[in-house]
ModelCIF file with pLDDT and N, C-alpha, C, O atoms, coordinates in Angstrom:
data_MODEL
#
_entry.id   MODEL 
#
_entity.id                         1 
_entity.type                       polymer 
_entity.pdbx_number_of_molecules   1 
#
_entity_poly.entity_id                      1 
_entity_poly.type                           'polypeptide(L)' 
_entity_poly.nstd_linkage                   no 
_entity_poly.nstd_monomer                   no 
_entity_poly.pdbx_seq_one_letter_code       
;(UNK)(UNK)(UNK)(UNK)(UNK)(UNK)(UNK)(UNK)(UNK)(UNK)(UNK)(UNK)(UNK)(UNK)(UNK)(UNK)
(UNK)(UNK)(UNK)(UNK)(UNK)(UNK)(UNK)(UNK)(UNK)(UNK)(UNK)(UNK)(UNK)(UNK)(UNK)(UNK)
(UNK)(UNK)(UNK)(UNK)(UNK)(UNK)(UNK)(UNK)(UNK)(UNK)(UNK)(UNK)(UNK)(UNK)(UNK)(UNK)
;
_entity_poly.pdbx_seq_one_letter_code_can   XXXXXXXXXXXXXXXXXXXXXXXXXXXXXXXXXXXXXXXXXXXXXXXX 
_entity_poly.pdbx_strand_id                 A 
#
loop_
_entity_poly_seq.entity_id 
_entity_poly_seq.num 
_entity_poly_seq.mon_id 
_entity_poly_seq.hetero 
1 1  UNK n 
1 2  UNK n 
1 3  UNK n 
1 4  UNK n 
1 5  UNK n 
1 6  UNK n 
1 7  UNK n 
1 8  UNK n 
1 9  UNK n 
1 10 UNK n 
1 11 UNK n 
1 12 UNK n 
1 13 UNK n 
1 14 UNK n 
1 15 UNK n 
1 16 UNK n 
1 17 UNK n 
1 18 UNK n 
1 19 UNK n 
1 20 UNK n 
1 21 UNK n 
1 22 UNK n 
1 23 UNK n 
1 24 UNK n 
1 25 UNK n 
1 26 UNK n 
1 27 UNK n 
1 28 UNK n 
1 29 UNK n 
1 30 UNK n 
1 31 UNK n 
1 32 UNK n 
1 33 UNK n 
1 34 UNK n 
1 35 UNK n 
1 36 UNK n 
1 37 UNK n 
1 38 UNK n 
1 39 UNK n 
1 40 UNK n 
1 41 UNK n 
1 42 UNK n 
1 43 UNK n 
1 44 UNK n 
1 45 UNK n 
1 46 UNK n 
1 47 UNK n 
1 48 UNK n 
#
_struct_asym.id          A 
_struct_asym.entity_id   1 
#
loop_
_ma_qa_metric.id 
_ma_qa_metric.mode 
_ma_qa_metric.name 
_ma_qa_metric.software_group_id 
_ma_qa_metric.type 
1 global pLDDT . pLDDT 
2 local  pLDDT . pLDDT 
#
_ma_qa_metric_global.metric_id      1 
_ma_qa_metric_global.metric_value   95.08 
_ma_qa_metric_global.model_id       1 
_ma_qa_metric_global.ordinal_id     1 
#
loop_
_ma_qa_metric_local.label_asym_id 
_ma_qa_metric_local.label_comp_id 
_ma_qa_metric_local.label_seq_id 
_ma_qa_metric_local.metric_id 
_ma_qa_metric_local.metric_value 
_ma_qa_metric_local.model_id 
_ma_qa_metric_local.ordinal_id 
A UNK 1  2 97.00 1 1  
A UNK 2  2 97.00 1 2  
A UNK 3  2 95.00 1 3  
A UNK 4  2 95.00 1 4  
A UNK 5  2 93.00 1 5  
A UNK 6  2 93.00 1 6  
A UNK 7  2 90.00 1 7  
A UNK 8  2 88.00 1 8  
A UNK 9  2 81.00 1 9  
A UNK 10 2 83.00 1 10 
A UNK 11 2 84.00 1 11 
A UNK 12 2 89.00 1 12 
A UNK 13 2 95.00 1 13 
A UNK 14 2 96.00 1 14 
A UNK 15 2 96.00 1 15 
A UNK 16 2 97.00 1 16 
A UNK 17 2 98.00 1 17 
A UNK 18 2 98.00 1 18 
A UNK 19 2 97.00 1 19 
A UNK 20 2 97.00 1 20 
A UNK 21 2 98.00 1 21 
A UNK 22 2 97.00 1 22 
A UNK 23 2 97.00 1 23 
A UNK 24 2 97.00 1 24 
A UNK 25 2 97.00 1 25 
A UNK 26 2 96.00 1 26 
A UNK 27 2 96.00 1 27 
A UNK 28 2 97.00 1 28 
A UNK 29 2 96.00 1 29 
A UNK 30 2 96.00 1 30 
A UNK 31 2 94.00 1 31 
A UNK 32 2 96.00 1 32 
A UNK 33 2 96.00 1 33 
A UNK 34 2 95.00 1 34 
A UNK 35 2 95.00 1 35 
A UNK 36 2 92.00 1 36 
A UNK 37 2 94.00 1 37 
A UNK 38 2 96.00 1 38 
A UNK 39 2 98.00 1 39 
A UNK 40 2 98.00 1 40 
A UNK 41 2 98.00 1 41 
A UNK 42 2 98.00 1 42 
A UNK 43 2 98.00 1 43 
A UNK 44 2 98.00 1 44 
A UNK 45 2 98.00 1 45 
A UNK 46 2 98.00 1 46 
A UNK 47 2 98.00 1 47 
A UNK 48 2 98.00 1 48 
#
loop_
_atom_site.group_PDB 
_atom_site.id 
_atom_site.type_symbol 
_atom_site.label_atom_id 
_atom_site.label_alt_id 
_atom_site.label_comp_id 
_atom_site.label_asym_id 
_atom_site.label_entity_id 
_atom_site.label_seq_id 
_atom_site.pdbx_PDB_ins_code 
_atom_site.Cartn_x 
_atom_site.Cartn_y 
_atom_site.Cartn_z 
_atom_site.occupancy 
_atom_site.B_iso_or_equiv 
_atom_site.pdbx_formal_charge 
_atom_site.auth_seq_id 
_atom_site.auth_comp_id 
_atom_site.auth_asym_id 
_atom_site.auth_atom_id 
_atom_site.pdbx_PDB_model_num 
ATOM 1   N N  . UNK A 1 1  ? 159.944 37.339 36.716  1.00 97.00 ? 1  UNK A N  1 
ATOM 2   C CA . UNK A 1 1  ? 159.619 36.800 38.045  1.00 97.00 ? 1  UNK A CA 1 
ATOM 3   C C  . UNK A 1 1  ? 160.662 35.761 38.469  1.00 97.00 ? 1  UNK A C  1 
ATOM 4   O O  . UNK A 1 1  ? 161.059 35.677 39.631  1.00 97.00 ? 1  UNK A O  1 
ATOM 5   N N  . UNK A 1 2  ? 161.199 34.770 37.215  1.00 97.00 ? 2  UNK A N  1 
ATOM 6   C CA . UNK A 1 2  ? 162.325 33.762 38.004  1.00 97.00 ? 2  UNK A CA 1 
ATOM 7   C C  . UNK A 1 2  ? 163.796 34.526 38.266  1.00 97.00 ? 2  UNK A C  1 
ATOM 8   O O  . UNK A 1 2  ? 164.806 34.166 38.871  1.00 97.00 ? 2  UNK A O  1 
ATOM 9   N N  . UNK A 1 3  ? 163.467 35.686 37.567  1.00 95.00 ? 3  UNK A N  1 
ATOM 10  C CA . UNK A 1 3  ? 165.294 36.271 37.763  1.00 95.00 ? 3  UNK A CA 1 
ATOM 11  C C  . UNK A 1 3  ? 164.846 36.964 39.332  1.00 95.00 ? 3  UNK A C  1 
ATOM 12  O O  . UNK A 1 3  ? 165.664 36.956 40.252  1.00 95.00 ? 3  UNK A O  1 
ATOM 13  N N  . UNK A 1 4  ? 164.099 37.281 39.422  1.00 95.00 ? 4  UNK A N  1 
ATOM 14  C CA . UNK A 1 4  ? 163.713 38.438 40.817  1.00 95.00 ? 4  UNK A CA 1 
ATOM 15  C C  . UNK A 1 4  ? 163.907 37.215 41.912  1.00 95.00 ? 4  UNK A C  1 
ATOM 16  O O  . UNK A 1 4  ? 164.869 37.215 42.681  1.00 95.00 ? 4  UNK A O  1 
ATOM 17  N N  . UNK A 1 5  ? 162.844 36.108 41.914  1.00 93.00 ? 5  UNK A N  1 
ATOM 18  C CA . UNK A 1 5  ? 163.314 35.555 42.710  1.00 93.00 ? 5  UNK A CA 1 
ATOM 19  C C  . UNK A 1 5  ? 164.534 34.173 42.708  1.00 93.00 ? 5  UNK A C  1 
ATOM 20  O O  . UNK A 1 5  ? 164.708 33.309 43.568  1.00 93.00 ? 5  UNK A O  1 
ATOM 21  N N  . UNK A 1 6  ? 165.185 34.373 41.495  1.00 93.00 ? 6  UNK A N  1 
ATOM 22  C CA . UNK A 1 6  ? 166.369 32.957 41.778  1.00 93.00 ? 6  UNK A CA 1 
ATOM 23  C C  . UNK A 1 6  ? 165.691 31.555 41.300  1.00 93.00 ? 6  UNK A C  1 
ATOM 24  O O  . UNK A 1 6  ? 165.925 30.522 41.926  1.00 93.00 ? 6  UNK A O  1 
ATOM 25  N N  . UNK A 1 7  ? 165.107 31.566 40.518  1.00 90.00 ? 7  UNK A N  1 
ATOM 26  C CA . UNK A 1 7  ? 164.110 30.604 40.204  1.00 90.00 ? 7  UNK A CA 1 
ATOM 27  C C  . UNK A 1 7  ? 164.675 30.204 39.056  1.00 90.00 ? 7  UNK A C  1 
ATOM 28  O O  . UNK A 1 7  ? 164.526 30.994 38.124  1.00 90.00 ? 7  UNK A O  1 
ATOM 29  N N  . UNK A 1 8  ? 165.503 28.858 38.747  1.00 88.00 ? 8  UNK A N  1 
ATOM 30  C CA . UNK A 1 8  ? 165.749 27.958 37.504  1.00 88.00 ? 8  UNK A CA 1 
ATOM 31  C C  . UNK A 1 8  ? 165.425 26.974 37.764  1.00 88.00 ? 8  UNK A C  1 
ATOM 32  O O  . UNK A 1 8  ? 164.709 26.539 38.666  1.00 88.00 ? 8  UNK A O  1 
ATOM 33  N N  . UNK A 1 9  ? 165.952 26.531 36.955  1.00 81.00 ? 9  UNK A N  1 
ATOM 34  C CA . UNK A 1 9  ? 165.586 24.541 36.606  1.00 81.00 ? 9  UNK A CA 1 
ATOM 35  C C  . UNK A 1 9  ? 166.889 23.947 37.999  1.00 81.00 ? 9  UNK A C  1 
ATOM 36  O O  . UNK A 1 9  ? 167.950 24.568 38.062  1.00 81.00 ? 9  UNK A O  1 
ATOM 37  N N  . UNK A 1 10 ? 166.733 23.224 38.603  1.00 83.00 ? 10 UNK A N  1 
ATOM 38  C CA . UNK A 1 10 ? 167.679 22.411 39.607  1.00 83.00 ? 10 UNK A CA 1 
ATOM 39  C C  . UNK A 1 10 ? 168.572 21.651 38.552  1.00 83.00 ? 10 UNK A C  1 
ATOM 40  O O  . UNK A 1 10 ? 168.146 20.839 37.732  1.00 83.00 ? 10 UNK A O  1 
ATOM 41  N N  . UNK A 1 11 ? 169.876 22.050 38.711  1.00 84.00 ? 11 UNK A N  1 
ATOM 42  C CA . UNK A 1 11 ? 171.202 20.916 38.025  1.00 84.00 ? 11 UNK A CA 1 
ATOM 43  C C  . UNK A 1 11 ? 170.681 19.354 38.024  1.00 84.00 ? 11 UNK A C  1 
ATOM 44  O O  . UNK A 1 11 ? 170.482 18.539 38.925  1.00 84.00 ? 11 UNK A O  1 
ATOM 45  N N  . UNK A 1 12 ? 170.573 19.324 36.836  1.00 89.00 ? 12 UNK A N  1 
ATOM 46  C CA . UNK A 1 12 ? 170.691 17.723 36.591  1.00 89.00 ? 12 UNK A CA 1 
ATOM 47  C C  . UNK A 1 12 ? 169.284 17.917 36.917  1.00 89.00 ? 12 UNK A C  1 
ATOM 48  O O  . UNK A 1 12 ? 169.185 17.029 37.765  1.00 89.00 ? 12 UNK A O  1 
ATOM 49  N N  . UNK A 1 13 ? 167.822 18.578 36.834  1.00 95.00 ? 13 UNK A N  1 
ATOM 50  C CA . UNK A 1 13 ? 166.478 18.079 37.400  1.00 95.00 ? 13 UNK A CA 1 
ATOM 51  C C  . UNK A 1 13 ? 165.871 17.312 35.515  1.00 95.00 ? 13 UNK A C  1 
ATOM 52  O O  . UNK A 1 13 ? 164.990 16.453 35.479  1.00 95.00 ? 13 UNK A O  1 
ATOM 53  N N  . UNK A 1 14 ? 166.422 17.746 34.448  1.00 96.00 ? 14 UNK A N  1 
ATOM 54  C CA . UNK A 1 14 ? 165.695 17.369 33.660  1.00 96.00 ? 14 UNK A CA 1 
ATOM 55  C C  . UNK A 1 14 ? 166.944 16.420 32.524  1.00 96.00 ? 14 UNK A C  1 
ATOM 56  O O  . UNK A 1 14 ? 167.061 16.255 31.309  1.00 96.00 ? 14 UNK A O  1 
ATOM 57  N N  . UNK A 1 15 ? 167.569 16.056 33.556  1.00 96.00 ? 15 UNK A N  1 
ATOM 58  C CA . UNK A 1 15 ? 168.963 15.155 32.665  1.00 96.00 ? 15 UNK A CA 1 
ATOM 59  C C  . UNK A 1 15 ? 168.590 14.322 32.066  1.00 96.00 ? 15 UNK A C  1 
ATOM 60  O O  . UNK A 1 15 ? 168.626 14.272 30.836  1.00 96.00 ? 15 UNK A O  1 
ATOM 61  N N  . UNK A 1 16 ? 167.920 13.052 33.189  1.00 97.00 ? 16 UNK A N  1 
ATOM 62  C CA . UNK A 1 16 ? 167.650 12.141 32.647  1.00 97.00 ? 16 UNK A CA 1 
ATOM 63  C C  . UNK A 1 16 ? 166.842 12.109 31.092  1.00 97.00 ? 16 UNK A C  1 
ATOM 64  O O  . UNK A 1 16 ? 167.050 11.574 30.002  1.00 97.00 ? 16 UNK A O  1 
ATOM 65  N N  . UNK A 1 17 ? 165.750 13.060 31.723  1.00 98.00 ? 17 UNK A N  1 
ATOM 66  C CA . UNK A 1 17 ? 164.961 13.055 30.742  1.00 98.00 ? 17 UNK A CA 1 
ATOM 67  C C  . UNK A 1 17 ? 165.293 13.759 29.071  1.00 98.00 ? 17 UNK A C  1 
ATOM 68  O O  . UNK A 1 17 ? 164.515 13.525 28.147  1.00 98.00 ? 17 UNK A O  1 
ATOM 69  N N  . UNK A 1 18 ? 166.504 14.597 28.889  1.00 98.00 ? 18 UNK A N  1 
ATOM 70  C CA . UNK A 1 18 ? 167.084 14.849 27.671  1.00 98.00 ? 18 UNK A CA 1 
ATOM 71  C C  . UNK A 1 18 ? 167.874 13.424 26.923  1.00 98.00 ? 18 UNK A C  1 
ATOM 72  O O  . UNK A 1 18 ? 167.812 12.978 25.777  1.00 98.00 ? 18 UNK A O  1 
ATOM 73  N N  . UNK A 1 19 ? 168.764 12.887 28.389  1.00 97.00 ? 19 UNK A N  1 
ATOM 74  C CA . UNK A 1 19 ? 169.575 11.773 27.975  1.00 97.00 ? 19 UNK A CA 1 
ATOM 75  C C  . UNK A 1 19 ? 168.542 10.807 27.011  1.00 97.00 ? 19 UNK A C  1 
ATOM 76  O O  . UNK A 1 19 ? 168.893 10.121 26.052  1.00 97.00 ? 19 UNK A O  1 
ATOM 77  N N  . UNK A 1 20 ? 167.358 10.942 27.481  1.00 97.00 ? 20 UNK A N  1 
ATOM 78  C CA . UNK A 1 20 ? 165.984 9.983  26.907  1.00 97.00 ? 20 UNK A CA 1 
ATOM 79  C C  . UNK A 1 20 ? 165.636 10.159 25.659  1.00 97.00 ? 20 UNK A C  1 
ATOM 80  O O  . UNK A 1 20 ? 165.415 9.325  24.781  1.00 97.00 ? 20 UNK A O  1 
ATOM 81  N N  . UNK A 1 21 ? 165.588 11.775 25.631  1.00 98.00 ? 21 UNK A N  1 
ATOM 82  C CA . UNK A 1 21 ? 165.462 12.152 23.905  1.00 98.00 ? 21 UNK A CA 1 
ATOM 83  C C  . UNK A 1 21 ? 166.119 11.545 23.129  1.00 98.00 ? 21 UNK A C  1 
ATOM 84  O O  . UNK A 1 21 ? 165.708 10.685 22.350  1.00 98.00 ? 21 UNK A O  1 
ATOM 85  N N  . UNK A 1 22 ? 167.340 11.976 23.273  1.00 97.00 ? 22 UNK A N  1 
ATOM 86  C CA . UNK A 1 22 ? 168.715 11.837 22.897  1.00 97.00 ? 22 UNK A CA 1 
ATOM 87  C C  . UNK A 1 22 ? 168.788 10.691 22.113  1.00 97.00 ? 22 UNK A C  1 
ATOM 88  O O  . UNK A 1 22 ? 168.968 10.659 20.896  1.00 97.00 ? 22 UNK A O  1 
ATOM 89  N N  . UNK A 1 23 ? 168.615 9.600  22.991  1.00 97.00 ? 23 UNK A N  1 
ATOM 90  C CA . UNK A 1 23 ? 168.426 8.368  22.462  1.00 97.00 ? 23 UNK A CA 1 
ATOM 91  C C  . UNK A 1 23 ? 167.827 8.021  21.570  1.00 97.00 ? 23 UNK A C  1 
ATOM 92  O O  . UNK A 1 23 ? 168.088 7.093  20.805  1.00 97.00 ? 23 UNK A O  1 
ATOM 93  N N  . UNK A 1 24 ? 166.376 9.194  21.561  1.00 97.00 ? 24 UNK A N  1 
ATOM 94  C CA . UNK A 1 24 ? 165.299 8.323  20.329  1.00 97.00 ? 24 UNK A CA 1 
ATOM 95  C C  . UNK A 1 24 ? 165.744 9.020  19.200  1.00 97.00 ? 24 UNK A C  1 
ATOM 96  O O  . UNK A 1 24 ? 165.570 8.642  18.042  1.00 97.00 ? 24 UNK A O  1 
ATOM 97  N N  . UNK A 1 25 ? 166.537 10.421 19.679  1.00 97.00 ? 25 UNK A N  1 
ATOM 98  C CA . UNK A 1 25 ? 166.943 10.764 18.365  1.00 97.00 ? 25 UNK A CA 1 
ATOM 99  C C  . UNK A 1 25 ? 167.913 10.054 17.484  1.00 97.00 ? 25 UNK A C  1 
ATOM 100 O O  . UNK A 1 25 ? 167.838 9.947  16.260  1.00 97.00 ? 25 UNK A O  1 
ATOM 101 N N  . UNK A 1 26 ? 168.914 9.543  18.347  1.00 96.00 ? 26 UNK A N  1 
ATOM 102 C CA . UNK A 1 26 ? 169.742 8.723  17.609  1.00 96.00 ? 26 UNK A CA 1 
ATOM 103 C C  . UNK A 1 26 ? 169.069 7.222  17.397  1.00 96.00 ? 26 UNK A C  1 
ATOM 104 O O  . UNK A 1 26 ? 169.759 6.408  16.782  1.00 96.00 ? 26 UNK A O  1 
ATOM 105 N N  . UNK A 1 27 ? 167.933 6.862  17.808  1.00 96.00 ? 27 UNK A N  1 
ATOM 106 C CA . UNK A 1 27 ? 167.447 5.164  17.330  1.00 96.00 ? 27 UNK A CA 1 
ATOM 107 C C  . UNK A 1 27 ? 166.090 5.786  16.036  1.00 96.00 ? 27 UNK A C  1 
ATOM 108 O O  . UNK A 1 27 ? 165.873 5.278  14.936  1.00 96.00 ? 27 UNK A O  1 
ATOM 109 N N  . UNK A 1 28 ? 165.386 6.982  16.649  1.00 97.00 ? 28 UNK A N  1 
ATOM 110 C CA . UNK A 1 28 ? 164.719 6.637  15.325  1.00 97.00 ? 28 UNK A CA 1 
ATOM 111 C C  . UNK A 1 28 ? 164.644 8.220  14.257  1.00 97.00 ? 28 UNK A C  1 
ATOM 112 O O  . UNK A 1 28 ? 163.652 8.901  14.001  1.00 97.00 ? 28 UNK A O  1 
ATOM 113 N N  . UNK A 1 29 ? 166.130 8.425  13.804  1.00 96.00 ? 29 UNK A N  1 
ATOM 114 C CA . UNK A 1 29 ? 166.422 9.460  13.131  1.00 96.00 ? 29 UNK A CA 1 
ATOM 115 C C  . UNK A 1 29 ? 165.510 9.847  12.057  1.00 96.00 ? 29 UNK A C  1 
ATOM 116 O O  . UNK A 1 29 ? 164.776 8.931  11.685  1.00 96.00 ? 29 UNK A O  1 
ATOM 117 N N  . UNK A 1 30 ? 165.374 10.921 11.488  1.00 96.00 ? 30 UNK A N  1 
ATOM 118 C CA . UNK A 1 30 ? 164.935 11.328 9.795   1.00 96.00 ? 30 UNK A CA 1 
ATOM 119 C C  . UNK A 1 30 ? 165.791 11.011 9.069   1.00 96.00 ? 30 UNK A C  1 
ATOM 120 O O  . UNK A 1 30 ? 166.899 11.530 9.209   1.00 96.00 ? 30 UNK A O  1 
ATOM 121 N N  . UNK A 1 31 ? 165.503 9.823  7.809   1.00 94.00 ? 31 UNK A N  1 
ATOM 122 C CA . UNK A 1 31 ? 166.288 9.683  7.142   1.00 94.00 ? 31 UNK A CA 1 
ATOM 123 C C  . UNK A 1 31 ? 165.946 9.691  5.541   1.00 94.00 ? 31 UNK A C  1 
ATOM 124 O O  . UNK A 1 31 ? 164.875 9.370  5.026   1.00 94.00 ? 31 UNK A O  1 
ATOM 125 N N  . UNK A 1 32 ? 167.330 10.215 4.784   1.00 96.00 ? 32 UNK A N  1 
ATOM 126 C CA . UNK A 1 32 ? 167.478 10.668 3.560   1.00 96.00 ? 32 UNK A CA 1 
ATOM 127 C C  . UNK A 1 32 ? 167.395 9.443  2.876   1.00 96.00 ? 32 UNK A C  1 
ATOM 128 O O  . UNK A 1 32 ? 168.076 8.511  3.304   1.00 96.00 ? 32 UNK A O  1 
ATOM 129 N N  . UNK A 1 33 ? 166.682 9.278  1.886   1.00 96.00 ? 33 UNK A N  1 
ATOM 130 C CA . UNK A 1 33 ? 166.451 7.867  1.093   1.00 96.00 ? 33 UNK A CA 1 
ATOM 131 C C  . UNK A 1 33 ? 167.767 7.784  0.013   1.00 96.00 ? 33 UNK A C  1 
ATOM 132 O O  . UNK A 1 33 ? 167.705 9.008  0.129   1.00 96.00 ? 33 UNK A O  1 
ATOM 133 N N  . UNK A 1 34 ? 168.607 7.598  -0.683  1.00 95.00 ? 34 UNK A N  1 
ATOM 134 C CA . UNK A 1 34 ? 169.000 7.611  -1.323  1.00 95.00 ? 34 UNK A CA 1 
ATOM 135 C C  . UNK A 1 34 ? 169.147 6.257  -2.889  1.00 95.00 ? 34 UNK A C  1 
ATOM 136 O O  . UNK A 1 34 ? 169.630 5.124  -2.885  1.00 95.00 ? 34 UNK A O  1 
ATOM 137 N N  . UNK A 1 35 ? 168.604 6.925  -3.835  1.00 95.00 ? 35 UNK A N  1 
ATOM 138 C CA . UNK A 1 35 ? 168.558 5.427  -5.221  1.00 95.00 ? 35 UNK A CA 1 
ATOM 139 C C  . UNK A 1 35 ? 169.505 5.258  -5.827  1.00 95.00 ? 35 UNK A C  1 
ATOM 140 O O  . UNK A 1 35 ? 170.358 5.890  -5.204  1.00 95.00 ? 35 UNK A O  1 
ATOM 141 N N  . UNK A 1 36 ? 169.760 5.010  -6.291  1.00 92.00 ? 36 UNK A N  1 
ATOM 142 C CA . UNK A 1 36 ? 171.066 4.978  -7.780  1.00 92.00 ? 36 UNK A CA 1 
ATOM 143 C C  . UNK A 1 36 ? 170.751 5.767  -8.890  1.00 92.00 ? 36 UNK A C  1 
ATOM 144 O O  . UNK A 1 36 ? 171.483 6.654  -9.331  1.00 92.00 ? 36 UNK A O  1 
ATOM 145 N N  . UNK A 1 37 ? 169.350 5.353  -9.470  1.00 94.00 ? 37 UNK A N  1 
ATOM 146 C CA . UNK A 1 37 ? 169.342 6.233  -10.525 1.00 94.00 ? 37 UNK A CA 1 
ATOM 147 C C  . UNK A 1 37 ? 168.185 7.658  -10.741 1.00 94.00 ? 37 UNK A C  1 
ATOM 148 O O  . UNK A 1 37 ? 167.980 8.278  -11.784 1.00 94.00 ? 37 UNK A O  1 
ATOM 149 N N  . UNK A 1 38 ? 167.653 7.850  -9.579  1.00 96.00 ? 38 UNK A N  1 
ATOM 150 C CA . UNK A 1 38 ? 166.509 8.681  -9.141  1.00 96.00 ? 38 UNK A CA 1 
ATOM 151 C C  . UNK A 1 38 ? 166.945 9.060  -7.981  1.00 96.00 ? 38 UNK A C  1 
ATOM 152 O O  . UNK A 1 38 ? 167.640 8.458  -7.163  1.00 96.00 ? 38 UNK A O  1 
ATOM 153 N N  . UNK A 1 39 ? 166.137 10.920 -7.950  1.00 98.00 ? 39 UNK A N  1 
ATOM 154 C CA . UNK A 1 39 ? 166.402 11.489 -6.605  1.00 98.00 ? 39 UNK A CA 1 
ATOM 155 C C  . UNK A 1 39 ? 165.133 11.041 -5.715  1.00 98.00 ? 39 UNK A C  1 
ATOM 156 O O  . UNK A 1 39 ? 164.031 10.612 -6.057  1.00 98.00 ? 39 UNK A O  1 
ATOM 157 N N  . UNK A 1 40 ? 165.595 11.252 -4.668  1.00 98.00 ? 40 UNK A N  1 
ATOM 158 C CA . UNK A 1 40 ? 164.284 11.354 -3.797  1.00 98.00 ? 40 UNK A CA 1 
ATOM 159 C C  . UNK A 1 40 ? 163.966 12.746 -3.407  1.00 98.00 ? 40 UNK A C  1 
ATOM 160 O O  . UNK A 1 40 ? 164.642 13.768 -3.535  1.00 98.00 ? 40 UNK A O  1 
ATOM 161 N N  . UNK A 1 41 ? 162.290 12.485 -2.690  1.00 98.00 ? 41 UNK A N  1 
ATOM 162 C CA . UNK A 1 41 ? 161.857 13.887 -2.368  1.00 98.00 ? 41 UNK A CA 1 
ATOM 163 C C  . UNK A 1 41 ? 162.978 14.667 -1.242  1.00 98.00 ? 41 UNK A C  1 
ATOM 164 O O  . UNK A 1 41 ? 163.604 15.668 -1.588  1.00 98.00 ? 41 UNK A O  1 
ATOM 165 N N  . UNK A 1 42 ? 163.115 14.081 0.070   1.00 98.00 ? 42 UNK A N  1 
ATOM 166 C CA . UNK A 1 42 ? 164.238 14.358 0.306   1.00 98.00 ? 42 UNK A CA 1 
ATOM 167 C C  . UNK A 1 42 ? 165.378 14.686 0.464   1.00 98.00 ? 42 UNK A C  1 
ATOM 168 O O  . UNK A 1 42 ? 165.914 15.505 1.211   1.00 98.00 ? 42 UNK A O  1 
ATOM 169 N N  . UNK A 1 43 ? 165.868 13.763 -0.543  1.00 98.00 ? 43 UNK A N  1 
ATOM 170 C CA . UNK A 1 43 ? 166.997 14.539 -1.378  1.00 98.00 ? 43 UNK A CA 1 
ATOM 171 C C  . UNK A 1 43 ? 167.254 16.072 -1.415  1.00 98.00 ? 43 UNK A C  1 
ATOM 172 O O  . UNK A 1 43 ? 168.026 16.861 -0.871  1.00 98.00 ? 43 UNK A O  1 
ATOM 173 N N  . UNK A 1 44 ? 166.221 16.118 -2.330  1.00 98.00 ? 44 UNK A N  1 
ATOM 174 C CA . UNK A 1 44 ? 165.933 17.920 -3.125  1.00 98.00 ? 44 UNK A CA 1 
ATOM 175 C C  . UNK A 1 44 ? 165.767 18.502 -2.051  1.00 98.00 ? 44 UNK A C  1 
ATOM 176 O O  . UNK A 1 44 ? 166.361 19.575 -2.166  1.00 98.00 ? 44 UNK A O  1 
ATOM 177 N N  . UNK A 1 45 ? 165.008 18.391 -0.414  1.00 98.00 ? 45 UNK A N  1 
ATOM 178 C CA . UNK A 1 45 ? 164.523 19.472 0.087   1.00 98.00 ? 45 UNK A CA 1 
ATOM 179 C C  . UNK A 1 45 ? 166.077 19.749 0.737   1.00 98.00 ? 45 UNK A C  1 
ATOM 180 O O  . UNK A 1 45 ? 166.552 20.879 0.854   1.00 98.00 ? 45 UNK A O  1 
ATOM 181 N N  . UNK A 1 46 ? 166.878 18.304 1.195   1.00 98.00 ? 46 UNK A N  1 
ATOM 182 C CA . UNK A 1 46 ? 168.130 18.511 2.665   1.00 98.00 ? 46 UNK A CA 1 
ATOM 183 C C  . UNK A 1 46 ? 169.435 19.391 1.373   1.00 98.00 ? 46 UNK A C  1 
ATOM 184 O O  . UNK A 1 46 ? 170.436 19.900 1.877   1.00 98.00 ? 46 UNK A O  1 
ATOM 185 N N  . UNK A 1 47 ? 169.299 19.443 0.212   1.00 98.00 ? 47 UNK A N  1 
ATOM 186 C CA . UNK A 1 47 ? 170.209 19.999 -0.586  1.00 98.00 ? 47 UNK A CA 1 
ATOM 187 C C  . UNK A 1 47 ? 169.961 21.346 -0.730  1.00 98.00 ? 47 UNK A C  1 
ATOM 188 O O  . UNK A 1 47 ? 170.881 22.158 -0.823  1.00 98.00 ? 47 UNK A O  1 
ATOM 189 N N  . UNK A 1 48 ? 168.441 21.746 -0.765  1.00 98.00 ? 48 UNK A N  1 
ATOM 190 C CA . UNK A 1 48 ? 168.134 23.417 -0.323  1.00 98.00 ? 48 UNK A CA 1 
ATOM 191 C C  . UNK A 1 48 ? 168.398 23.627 0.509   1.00 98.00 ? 48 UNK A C  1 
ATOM 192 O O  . UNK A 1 48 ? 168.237 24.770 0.938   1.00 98.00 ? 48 UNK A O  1 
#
């Protein structure tokens, strides 16, 4: 139905709102624990 009638998203209608993600992805990332002398759970799964 959107190809028949020309129907997308408007340039730039959902920018802001990715630029927004974006951000939290880079302020509140998944992060890999790393110890000195022990793995973490982590670890093991991002190495599979």
């Amino acid at each position: 139905r959107c190809r028949e009638t020309g129907v997308s998203g408007k340039t730039g209608q959902t920018a802001e709102w990715l630029h927004r993600i974006d951000q939290w992805k880079q302020d509140y990332p998944l992060v890999v624990p790393h110890y000195p002398d022990i793995l973490s759970p982590q670890q093991v799964i991002s190495q599979l």
